[in-house]
Every structure is written in C-alpha cells, then in structure tokens.
N, C-alpha and C. Protein backbone atom coordinates (compact mmCIF):
# COMPACT_ATOMS: atom_id res chain seq x y z
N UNK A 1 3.03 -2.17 1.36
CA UNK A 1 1.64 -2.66 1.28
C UNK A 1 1.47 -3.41 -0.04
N UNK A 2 1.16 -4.25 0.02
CA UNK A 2 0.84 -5.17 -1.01
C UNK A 2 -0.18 -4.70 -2.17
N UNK A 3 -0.11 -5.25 -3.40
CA UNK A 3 -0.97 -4.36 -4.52
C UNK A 3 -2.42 -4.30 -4.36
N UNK A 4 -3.27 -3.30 -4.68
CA UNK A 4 -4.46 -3.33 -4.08
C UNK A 4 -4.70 -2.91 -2.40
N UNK A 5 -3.42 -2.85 -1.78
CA UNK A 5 -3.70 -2.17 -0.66
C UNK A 5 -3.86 -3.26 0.63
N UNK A 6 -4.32 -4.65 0.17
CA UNK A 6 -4.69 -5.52 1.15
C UNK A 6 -3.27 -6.47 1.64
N UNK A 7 -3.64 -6.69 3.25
CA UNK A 7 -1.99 -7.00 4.14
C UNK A 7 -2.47 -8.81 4.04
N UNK A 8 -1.29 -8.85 4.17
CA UNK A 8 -1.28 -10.30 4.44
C UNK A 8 -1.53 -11.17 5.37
N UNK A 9 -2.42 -12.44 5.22
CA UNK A 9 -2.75 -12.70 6.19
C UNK A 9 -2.07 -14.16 6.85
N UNK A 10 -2.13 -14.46 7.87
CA UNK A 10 -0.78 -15.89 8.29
C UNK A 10 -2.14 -16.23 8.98
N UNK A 11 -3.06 -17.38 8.21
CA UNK A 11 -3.95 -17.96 8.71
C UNK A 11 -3.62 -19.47 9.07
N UNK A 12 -2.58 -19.64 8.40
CA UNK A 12 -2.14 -21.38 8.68
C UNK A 12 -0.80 -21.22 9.50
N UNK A 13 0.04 -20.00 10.35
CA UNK A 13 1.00 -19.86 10.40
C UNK A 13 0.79 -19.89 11.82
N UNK A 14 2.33 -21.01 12.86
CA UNK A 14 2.03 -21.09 14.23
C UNK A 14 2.32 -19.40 14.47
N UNK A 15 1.74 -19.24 16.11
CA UNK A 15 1.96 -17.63 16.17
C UNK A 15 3.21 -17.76 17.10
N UNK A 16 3.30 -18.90 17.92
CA UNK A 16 4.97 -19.11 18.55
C UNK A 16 5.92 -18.98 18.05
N UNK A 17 5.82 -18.95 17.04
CA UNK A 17 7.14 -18.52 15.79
C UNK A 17 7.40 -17.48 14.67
N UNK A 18 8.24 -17.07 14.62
CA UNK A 18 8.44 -15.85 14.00
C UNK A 18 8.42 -15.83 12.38
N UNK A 19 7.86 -15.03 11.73
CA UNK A 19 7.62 -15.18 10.10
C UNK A 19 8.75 -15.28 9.32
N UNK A 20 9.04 -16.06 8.16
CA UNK A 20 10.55 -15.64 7.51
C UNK A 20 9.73 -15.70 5.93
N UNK A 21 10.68 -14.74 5.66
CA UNK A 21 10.07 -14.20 4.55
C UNK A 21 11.25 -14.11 3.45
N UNK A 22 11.04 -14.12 2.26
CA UNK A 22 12.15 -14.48 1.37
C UNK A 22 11.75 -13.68 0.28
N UNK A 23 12.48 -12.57 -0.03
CA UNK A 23 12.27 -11.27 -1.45
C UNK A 23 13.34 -11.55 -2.34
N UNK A 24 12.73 -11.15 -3.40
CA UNK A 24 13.52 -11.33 -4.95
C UNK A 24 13.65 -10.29 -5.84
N UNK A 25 14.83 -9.71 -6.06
CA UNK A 25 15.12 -8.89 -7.01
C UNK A 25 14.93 -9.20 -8.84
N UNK A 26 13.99 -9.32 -9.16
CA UNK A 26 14.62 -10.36 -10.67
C UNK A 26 15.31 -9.41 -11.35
N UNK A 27 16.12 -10.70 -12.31
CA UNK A 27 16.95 -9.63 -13.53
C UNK A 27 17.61 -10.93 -14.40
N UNK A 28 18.11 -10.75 -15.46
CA UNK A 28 18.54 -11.68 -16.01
C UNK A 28 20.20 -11.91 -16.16
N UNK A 29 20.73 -10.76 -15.92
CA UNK A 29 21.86 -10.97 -15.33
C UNK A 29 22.29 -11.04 -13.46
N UNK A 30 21.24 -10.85 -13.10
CA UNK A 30 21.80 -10.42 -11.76
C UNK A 30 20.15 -10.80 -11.30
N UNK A 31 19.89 -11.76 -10.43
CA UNK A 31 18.76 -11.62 -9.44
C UNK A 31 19.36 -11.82 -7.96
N UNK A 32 18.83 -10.74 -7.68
CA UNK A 32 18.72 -10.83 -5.87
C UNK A 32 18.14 -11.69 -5.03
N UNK A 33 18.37 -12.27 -3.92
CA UNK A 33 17.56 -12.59 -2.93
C UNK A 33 17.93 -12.22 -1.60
N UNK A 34 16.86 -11.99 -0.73
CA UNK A 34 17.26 -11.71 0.64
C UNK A 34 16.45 -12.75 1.62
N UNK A 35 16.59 -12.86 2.61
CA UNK A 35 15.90 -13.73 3.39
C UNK A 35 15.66 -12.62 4.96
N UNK A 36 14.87 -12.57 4.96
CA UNK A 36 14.56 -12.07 6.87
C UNK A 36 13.42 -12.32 8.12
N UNK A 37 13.63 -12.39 9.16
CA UNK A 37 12.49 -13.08 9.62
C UNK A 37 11.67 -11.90 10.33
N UNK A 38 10.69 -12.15 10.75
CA UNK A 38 9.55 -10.60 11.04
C UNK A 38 9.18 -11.41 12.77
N UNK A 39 9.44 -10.88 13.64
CA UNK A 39 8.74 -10.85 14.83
C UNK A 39 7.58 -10.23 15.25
N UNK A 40 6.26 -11.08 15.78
CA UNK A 40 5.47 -10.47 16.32
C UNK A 40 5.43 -8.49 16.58
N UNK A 41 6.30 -8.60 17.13
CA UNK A 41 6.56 -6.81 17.48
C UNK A 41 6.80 -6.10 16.59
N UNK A 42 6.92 -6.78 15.76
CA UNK A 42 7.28 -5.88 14.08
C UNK A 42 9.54 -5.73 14.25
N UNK A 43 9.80 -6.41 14.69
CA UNK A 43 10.85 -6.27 15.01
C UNK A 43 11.76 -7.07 13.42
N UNK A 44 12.83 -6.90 12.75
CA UNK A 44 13.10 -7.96 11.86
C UNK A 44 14.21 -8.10 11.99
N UNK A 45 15.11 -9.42 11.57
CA UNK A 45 16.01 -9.67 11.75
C UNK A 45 16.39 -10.37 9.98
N UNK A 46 18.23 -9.90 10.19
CA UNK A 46 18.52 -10.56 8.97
C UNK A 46 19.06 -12.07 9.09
N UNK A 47 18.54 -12.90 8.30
CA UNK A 47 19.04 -14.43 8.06
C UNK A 47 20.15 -14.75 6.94
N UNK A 48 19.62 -13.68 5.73
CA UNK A 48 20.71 -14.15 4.58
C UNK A 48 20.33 -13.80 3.52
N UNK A 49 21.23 -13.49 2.26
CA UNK A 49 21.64 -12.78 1.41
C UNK A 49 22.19 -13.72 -0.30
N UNK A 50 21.96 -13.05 -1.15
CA UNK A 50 22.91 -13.22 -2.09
C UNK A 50 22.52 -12.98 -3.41
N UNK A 51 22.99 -13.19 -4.55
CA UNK A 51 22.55 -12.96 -5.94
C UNK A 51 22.75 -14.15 -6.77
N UNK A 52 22.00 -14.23 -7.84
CA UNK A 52 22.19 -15.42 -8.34
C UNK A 52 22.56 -14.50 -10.16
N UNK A 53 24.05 -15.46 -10.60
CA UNK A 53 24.64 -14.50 -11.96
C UNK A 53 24.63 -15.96 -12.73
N UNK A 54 23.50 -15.88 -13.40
CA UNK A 54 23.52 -16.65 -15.09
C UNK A 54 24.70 -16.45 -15.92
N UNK A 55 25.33 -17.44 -16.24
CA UNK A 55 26.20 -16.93 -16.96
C UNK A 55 25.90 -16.16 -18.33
N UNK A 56 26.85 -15.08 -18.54
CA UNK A 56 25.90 -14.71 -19.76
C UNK A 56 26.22 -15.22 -21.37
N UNK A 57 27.00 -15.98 -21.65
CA UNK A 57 27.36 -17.16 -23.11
C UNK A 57 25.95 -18.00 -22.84
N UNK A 58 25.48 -18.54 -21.49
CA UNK A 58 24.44 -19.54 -21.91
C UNK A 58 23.26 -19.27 -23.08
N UNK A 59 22.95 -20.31 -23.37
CA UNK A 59 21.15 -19.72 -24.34
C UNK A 59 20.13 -19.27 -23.16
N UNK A 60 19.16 -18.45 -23.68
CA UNK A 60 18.32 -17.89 -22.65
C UNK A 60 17.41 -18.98 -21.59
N UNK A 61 17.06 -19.73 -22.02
CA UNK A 61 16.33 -21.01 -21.61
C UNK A 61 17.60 -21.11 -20.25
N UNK A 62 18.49 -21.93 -20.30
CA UNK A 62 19.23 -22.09 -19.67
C UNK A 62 19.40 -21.18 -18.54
N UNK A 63 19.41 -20.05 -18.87
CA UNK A 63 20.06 -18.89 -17.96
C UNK A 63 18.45 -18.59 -17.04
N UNK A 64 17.03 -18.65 -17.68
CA UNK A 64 16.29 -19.07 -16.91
C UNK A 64 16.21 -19.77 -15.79
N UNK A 65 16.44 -20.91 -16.35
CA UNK A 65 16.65 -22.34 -15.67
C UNK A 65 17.39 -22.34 -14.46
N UNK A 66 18.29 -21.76 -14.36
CA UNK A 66 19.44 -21.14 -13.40
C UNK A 66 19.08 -20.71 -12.58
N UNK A 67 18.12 -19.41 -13.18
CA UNK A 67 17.52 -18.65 -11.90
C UNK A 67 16.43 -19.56 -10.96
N UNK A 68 15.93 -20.36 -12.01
CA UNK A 68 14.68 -20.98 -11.33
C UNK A 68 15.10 -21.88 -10.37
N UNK A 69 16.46 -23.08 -10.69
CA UNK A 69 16.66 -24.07 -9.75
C UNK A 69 17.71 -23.31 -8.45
N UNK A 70 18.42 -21.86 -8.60
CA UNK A 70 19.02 -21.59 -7.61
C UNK A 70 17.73 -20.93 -6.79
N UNK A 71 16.91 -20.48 -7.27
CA UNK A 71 15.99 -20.21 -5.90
C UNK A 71 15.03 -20.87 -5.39
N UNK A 72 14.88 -21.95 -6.27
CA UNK A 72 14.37 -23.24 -5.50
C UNK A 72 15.00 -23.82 -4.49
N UNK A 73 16.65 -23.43 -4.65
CA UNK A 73 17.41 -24.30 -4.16
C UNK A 73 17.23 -23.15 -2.42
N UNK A 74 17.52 -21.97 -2.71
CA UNK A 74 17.19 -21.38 -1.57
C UNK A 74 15.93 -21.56 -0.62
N UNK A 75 15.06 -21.63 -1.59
CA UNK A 75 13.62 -21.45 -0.89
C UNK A 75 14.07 -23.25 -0.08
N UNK A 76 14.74 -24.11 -0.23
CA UNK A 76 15.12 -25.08 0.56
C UNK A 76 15.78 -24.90 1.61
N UNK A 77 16.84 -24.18 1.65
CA UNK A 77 18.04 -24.07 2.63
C UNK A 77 17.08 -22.94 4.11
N UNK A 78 15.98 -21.83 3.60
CA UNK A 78 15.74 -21.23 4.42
C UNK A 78 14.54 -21.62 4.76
N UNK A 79 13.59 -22.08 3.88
CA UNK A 79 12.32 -22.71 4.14
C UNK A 79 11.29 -21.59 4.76
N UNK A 80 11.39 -20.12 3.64
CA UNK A 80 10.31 -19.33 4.21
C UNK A 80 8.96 -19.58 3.92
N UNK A 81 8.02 -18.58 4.55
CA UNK A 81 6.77 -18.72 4.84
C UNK A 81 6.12 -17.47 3.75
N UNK A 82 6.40 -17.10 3.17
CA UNK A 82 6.02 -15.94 2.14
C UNK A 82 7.28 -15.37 1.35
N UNK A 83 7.14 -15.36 -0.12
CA UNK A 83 7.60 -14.62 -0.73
C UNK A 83 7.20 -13.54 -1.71
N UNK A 84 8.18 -12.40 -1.70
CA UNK A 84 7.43 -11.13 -2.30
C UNK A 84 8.93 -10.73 -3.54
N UNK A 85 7.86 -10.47 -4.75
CA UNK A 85 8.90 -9.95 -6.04
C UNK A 85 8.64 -8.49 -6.56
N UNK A 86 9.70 -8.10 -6.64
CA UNK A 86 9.76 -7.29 -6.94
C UNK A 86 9.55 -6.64 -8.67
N UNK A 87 8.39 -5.78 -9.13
CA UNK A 87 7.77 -6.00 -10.09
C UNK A 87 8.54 -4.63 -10.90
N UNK A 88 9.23 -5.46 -12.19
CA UNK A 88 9.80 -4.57 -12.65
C UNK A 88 9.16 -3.29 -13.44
N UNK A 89 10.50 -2.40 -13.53
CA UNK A 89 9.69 -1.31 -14.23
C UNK A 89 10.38 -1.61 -15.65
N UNK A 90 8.96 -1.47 -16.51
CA UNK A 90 9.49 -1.36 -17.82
C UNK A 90 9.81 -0.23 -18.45
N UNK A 91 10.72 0.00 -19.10
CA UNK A 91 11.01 1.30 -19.72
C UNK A 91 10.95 1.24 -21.66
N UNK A 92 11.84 2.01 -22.49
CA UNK A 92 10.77 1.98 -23.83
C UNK A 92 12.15 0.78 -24.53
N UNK A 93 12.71 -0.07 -23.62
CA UNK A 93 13.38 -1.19 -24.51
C UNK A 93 12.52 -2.33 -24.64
N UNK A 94 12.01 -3.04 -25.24
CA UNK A 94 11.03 -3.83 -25.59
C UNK A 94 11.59 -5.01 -25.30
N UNK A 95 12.57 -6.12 -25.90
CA UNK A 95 13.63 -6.93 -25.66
C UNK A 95 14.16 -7.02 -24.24
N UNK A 96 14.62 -5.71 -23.81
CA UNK A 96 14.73 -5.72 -22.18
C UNK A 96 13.85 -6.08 -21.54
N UNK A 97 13.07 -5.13 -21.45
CA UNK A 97 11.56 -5.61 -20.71
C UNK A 97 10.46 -6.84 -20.67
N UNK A 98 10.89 -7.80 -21.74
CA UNK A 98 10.17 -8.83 -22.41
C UNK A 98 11.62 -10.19 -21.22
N UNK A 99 12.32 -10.23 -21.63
CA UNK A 99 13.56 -10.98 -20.69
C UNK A 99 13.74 -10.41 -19.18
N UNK A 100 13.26 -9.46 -18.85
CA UNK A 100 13.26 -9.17 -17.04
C UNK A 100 11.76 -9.81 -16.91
N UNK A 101 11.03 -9.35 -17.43
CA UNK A 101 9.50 -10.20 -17.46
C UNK A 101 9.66 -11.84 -16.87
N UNK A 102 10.36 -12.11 -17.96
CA UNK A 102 10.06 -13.73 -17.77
C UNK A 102 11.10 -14.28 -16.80
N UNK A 103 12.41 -13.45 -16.32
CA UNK A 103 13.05 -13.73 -15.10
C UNK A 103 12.10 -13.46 -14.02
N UNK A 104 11.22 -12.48 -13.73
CA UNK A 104 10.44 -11.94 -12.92
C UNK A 104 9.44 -13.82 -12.55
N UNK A 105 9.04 -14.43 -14.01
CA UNK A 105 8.30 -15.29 -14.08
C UNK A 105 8.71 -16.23 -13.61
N UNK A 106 9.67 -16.74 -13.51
CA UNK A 106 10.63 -17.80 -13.76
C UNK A 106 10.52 -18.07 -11.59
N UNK A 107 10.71 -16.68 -11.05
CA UNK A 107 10.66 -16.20 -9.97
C UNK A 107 9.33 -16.70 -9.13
N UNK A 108 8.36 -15.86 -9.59
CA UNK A 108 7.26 -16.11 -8.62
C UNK A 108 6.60 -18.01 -8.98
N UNK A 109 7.23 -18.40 -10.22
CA UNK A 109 6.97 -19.92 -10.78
C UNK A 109 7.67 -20.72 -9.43
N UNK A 110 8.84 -20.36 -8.77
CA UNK A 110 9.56 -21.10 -8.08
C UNK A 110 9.00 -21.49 -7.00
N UNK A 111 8.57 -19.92 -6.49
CA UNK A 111 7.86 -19.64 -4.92
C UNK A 111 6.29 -20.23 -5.16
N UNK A 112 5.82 -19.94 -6.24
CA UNK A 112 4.56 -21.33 -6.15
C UNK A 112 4.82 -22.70 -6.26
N UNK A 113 5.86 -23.30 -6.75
CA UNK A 113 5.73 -24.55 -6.13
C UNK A 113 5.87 -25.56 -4.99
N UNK A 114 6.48 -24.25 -4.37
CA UNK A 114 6.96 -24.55 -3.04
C UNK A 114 5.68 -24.34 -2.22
N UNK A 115 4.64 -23.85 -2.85
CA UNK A 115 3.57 -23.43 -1.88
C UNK A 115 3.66 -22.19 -1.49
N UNK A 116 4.43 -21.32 -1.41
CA UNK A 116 4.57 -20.20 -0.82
C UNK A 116 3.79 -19.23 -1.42
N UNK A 117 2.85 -18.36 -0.32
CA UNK A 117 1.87 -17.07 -0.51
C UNK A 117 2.80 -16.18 -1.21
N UNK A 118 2.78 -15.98 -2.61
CA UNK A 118 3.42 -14.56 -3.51
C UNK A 118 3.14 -13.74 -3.71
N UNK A 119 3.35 -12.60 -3.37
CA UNK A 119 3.14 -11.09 -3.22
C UNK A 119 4.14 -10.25 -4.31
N UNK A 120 3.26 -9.49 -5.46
CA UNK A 120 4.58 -9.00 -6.36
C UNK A 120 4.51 -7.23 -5.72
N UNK A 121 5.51 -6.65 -5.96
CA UNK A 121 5.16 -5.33 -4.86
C UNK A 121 6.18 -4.12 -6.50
N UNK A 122 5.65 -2.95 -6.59
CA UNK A 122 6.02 -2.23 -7.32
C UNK A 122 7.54 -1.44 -7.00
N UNK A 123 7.97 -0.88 -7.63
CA UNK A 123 9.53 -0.25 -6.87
C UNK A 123 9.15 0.99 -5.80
N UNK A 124 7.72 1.41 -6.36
CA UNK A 124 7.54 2.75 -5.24
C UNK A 124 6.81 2.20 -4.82
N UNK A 125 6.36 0.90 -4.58
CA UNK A 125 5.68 0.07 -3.15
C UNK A 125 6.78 -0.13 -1.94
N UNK A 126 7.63 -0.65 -2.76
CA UNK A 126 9.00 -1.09 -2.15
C UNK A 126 9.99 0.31 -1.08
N UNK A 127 9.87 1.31 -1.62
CA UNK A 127 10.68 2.33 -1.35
C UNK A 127 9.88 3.28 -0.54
N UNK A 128 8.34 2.87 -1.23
CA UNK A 128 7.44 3.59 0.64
C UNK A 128 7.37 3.02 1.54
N UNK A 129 7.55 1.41 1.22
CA UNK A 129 7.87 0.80 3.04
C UNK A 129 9.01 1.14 3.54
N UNK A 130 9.97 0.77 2.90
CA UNK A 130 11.38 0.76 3.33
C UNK A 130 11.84 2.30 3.71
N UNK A 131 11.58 2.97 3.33
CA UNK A 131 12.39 4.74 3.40
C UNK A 131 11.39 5.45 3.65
N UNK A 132 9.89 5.44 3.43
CA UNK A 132 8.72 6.19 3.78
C UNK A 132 8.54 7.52 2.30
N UNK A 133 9.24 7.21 1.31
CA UNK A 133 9.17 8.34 0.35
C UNK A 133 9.40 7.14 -0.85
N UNK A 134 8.35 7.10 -1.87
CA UNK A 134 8.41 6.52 -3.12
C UNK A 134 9.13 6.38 -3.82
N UNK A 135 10.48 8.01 -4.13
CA UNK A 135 10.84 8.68 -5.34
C UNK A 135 12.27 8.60 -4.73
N UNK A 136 12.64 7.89 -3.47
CA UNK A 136 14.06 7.73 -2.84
C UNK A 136 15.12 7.14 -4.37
N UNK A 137 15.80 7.43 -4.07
CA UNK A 137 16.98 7.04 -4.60
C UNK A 137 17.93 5.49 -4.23
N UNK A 138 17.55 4.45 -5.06
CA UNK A 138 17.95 3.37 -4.80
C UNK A 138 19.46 2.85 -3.76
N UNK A 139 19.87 4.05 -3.52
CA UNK A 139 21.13 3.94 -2.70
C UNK A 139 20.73 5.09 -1.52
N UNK A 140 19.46 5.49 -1.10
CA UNK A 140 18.72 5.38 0.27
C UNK A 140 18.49 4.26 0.64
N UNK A 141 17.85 3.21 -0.25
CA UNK A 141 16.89 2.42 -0.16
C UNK A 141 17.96 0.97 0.80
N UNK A 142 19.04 1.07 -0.21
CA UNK A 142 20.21 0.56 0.42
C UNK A 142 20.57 0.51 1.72
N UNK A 143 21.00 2.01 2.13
CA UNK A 143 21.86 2.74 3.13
C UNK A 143 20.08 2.25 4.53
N UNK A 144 18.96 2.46 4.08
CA UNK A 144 17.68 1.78 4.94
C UNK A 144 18.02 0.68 5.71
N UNK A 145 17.97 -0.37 4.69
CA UNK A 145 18.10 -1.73 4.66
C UNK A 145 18.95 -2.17 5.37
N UNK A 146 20.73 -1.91 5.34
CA UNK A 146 21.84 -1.70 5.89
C UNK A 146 21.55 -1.44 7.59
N UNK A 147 20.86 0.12 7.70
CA UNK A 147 20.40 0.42 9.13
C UNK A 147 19.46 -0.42 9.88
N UNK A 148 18.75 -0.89 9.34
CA UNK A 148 17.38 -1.74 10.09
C UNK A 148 18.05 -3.33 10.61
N UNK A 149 18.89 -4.05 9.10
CA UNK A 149 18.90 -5.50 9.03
C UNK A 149 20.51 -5.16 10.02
N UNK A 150 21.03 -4.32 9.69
CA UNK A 150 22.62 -4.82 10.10
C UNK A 150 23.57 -5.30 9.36
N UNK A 151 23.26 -5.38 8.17
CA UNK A 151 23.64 -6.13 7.08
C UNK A 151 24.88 -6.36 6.74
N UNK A 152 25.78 -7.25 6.29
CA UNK A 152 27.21 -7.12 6.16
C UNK A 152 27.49 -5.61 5.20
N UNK A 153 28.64 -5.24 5.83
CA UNK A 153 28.94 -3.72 4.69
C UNK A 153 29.25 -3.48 3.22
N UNK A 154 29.96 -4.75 2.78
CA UNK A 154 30.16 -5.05 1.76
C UNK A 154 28.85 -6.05 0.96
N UNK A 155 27.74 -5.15 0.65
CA UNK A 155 26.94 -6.22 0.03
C UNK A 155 26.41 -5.79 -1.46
N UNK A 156 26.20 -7.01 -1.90
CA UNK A 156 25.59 -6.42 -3.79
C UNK A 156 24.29 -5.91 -3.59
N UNK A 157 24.06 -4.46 -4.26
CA UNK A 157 23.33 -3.76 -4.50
C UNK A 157 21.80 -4.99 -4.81
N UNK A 158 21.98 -5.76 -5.78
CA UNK A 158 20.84 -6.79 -5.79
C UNK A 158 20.03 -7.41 -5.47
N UNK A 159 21.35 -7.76 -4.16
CA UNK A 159 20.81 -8.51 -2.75
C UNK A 159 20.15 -7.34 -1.74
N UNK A 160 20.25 -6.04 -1.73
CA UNK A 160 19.77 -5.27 -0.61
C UNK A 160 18.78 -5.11 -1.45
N UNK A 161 18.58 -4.86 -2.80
CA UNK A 161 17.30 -4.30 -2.87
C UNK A 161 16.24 -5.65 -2.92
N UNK A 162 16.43 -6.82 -2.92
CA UNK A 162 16.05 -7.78 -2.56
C UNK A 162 15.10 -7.90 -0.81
N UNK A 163 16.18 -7.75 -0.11
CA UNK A 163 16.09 -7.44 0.94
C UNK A 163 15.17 -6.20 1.81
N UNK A 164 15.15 -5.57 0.77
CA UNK A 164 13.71 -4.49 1.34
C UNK A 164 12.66 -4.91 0.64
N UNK A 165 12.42 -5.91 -0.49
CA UNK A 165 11.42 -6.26 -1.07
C UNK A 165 10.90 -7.12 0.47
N UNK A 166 11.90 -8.01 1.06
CA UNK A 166 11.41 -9.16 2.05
C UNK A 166 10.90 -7.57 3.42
N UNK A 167 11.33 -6.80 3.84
CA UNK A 167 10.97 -5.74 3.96
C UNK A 167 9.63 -5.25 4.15
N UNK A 168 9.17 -5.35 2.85
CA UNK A 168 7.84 -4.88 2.62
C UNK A 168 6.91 -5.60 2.82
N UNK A 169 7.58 -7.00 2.54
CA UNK A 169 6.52 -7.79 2.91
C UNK A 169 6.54 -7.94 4.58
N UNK A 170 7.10 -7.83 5.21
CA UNK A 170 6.98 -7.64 6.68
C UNK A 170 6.32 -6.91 7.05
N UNK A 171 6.32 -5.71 6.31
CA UNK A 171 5.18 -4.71 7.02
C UNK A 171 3.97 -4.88 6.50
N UNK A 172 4.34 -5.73 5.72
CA UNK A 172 1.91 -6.23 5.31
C UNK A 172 1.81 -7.53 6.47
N UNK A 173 2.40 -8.14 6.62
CA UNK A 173 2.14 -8.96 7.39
C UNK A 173 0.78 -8.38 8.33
N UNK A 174 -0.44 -9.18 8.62
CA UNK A 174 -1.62 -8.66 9.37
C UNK A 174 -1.28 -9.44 10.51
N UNK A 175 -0.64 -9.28 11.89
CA UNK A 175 -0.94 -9.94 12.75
C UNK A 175 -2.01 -10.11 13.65
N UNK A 176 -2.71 -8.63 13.73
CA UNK A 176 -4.15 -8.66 14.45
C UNK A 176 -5.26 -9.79 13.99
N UNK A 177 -4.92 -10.06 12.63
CA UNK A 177 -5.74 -10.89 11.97
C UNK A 177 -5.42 -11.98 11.89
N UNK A 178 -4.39 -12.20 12.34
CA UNK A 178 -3.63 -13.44 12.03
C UNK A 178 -4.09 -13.82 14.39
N UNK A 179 -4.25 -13.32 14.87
CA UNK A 179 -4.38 -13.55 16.61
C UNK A 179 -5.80 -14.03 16.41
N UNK A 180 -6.39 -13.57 15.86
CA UNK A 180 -7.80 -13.77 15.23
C UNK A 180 -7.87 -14.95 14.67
N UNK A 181 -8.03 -15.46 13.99
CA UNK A 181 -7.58 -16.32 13.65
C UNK A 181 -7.13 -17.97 14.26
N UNK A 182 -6.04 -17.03 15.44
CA UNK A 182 -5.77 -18.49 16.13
C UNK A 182 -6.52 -18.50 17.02
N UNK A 183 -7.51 -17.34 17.38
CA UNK A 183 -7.55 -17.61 18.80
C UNK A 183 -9.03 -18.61 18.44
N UNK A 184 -9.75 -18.22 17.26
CA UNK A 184 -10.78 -18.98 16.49
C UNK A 184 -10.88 -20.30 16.20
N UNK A 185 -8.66 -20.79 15.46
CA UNK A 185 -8.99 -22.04 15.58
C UNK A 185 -8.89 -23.02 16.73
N UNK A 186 -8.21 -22.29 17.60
CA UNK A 186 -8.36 -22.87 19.35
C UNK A 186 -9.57 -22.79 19.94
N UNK A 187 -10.46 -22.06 19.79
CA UNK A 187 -11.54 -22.54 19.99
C UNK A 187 -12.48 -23.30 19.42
N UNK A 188 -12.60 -23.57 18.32
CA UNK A 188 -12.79 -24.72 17.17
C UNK A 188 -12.59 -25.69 17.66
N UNK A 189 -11.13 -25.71 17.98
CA UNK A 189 -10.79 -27.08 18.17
C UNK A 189 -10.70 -27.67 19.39
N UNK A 190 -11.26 -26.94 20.45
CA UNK A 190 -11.69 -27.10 21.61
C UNK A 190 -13.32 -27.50 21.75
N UNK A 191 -14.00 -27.75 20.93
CA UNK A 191 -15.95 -28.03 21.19
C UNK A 191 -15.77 -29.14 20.64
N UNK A 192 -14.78 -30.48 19.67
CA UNK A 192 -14.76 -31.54 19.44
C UNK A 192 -14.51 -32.58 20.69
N UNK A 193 -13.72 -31.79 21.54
CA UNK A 193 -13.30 -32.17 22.98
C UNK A 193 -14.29 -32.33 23.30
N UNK A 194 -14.69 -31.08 23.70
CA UNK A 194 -16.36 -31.20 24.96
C UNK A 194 -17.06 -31.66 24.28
N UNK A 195 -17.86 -32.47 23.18
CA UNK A 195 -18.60 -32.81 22.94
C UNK A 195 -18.29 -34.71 23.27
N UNK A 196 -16.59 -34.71 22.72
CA UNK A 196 -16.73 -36.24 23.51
C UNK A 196 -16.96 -36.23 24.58
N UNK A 197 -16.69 -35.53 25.59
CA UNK A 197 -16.74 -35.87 27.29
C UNK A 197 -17.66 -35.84 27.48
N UNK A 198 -19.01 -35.23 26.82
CA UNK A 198 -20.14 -35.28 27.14
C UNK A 198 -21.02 -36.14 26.10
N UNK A 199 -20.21 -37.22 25.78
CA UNK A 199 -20.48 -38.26 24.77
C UNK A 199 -20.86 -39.62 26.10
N UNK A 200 -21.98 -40.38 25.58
CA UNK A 200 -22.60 -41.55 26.61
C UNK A 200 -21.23 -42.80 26.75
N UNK A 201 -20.99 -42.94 27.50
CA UNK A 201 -19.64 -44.18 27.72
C UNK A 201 -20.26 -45.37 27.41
N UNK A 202 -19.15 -45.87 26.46
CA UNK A 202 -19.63 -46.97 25.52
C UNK A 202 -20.13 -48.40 26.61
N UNK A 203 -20.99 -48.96 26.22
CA UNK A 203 -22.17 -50.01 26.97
C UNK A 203 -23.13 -49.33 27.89
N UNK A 204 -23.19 -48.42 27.82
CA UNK A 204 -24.21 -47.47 28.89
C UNK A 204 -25.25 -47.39 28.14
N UNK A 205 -26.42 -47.30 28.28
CA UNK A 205 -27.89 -47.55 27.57
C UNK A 205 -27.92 -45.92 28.00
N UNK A 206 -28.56 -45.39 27.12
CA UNK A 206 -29.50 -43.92 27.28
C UNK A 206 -30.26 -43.84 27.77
C-alpha cells in the first residue's frame, strides 16, 4: 500500500492492456531494478531484471550519473506505466545515509522525467505486500518473489528486492477505480457524438 494508505489510480491508462510497472532498489553501489506487468485479475508476470554497479574509483557525481542514465536507459527499453522506490532505511551512519539518499534521488529524478506516477514505499511496506508480515527476513522476501514471478534461480539479491518493490506497487494498483473511470470517459465521449447528429444539417434554415 502506498504511503498514507491511498492505492493507485490508472486514470489515463487503456484497460485492454495490462499495467507494467518498474521498482527500484537504490544504493550506491548496487541499485536494483525489476520490471513486471500486473493483469486485471491481479495476476503478475515477470518481464525483467537486473542491477546497475557504479564503478566504485569513479567521483560520486559520476557514479550518480550512472545510476541516473542506466535507468533512464531502462525506463526506455520497457516503457512502464508506474514506478515505485524503495525508501531507504537510515541507520546511525550519517555519510551512508546522506549517499543512499541521493541515489534514492537520483532514482525517483529519472522516473519523473519520463512522466511516470512515483510511488516511494517503506521496507515494511514492501515486505507486508510481498510476504504478508513486515519484520520477514529479506531472504523470505526473496524466496516470495522467486515463487510468485518465476524468476530465474540464480538472481542478485538487488534485483529481487527490486522486484517486490514493482510488487507492491501492483497491489495498490485501484482497478475498481480505474473501470470507473473508463467507463465515465466513454461516456463523455459519447454526448459530443449525439449532440452532432442532432446538430441542424448545414444549409437547412431552423
């Protein structure tokens, strides 16, 4: 569930087609991404995977930069419809937490320029969708992900927990609201019709 509790809504999204959704692990050595698509039925399927590794000699700027143009470069190749980040936990390293921050930034900076609706989701947001218990152990959260997507067996820890971030955002997805919606703008856009046909045919006097 998304922060604040409120689901997401696909008000511009066709309903003939299935949602793909694209989650991000940040980190500054290691960011995740997963890609998966959400069916009407709540059904999901996996599309694709991977991590993106800054080298670590670069200057920090750079190693930013990295993260930012390889998931730009993704958010191209899959062309999802929502992305959700995963919001780190800070602990009492200051320096650490200040550089996962701005990878975190660097992150949701990408997915807004692309336009994409960003959703940042907490680790026990993440681990009550995915496993149904907050306080799971990141290699449940895994062994989840693995069972649901199908996932290749050999995968980086980064990329799966990536992958239940895209996860979570599947299960906010509002489709009731989102049927709503279309069925509103089909009728909308059905009274511009009837109003021409019942428009006077041009040279006809009133």
């Amino acid at each position: 569930m998304p922060e604040g509790g409120e689901k997401i809504g696909t008000d511009s999204f066709p309903l003939s087609r299935s949602l793909r959704i694209l989650g991000v692990d940040p980190g500054m050595s290691a960011t995740g991404f997963g890609v998966v698509e959400v069916e009407k039925n709540g059904s999901i399927r996996y599309c694709g995977s991977g991590v993106i590794r800054p080298p670590s000699q670069q200057p920090f700027p750079q190693r930013l930069w990295k993260i930012f143009c390889d998931l730009r470069q993704q958010i191209e190749i899959f062309r999802p419809h929502f992305m959700g980040v995963e919001r780190p936990f800070f602990g009492k390293n200051v320096q650490s937490a200040m550089m996962l921050g701005q990878a975190r930034g660097v992150a949701v900076l990408a997915g807004a320029e692309a336009g994409l609706k960003v959703q940042e989701y907490s680790p026990l947001e993440v681990k009550q969708s995915v496993v149904g218990y907050g306080r799971a152990a990141k290699e449940q959260v895994q062994a989840m992900v693995q069972a649901l997507l199908q996932t290749p067996t050999r995968m980086a820890a980064d990329a799966a927990d990536a992958l239940a971030v895209a996860i979570c955002v599947g299960h906010s997805v509002n489709w009731q609201r989102c049927l709503d919606v279309s069925a509103e703008k089909a009728r909308t856009d059905r009274e511009p019709r009837r109003r021409r046909n019942r428009s006077v045919p041009t040279g006809v006097d009133e």
